[in-house]
C-alpha atoms as a PDB file:
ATOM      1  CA  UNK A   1      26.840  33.564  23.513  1.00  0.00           C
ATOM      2  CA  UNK A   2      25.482  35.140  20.443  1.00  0.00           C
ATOM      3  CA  UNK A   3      21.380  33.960  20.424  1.00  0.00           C
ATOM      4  CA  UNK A   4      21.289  34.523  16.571  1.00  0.00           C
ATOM      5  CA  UNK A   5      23.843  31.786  16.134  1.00  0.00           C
ATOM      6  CA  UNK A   6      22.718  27.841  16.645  1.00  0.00           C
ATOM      7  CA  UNK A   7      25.683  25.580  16.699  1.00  0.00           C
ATOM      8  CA  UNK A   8      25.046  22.189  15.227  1.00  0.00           C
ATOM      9  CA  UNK A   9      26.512  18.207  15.295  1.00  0.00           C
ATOM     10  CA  UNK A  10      26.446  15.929  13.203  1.00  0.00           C
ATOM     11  CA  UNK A  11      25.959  12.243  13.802  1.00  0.00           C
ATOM     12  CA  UNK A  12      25.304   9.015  11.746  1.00  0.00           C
ATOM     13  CA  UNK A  13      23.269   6.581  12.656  1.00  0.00           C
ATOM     14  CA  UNK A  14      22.895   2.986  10.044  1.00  0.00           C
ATOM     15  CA  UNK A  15      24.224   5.213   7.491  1.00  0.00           C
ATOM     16  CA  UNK A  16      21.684   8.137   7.923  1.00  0.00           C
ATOM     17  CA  UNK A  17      22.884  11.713   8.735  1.00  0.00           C
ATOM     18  CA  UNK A  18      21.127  13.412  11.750  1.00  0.00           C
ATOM     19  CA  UNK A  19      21.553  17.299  12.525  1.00  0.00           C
ATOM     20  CA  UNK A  20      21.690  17.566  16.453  1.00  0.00           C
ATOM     21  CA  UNK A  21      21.550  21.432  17.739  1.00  0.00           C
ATOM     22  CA  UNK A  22      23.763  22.060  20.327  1.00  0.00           C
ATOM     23  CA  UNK A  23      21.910  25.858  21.383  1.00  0.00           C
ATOM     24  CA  UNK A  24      18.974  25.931  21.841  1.00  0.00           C
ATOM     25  CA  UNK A  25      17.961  22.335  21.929  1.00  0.00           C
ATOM     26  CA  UNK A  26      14.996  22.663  24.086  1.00  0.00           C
ATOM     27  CA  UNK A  27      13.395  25.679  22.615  1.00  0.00           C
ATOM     28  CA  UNK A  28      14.129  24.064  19.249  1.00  0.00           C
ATOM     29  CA  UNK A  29      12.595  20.971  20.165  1.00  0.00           C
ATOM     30  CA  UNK A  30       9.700  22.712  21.781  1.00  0.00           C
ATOM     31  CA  UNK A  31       9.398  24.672  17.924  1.00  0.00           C
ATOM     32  CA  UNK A  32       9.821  22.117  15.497  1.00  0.00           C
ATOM     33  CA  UNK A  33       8.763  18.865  18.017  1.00  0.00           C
ATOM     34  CA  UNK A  34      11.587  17.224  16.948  1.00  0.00           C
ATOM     35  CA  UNK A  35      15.132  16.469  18.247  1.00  0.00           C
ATOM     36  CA  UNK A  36      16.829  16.876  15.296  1.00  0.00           C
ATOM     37  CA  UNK A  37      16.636  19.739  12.710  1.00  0.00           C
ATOM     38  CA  UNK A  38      15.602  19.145   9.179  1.00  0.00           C
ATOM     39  CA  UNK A  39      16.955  20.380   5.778  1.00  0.00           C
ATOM     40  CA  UNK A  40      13.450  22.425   5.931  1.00  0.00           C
ATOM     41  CA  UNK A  41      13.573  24.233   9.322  1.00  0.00           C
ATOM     42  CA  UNK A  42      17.064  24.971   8.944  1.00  0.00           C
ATOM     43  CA  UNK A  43      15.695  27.291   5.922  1.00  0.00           C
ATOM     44  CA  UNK A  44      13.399  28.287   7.683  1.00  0.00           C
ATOM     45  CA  UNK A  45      15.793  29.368  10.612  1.00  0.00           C
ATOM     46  CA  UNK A  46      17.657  31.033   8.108  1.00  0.00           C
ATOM     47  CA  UNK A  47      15.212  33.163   6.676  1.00  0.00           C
ATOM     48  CA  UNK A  48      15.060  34.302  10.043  1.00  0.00           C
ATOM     49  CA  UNK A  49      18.429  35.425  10.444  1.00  0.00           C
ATOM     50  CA  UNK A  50      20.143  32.418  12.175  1.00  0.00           C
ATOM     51  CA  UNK A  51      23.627  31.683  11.468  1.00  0.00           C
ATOM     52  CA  UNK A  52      24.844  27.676  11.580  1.00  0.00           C
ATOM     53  CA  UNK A  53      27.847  26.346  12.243  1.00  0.00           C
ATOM     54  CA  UNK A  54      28.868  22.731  12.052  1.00  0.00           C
ATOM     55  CA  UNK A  55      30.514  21.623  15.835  1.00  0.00           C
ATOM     56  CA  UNK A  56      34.112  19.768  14.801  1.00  0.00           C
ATOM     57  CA  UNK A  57      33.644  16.031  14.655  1.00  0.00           C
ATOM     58  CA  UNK A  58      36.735  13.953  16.619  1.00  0.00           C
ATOM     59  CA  UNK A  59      38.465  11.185  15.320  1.00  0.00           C
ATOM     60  CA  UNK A  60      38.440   7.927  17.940  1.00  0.00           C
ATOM     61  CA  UNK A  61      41.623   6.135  16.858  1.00  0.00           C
ATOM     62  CA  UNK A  62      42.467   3.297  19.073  1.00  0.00           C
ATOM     63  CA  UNK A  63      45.991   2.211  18.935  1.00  0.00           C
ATOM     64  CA  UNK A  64      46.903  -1.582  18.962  1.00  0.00           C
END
């Protein structure tokens, strides 16, 4: 696993959009005391040379 890179989820919650990290949670939690990341420390991450990238969201689809 490359440390520099922090994958990320997304997730919805009453119509809100919440950025879950799937690295790193703990130390990221520790950092920012928060569970989910922010517009602002994901800049911040960035400026320090991390690298995102957005974990594939499945479909459900329930057949009848």
């Amino acid at each position: 696993m490359n440390n520099n890179i922090i994958r990320i989820k997304r997730d919805r919650h009453y119509g809100k959009v919440y950025l879950y990290p799937v690295d790193h949670a703990k130390a990221l939690e520790d950092l920012t005391g928060q569970k989910t990341l922010t517009e602002k420390s994901i800049k911040a991450l960035k400026d320090l040379g991390f690298k995102f990238y957005l974990v594939s969201e499945s479909l459900s689809i329930v057949d009848n």
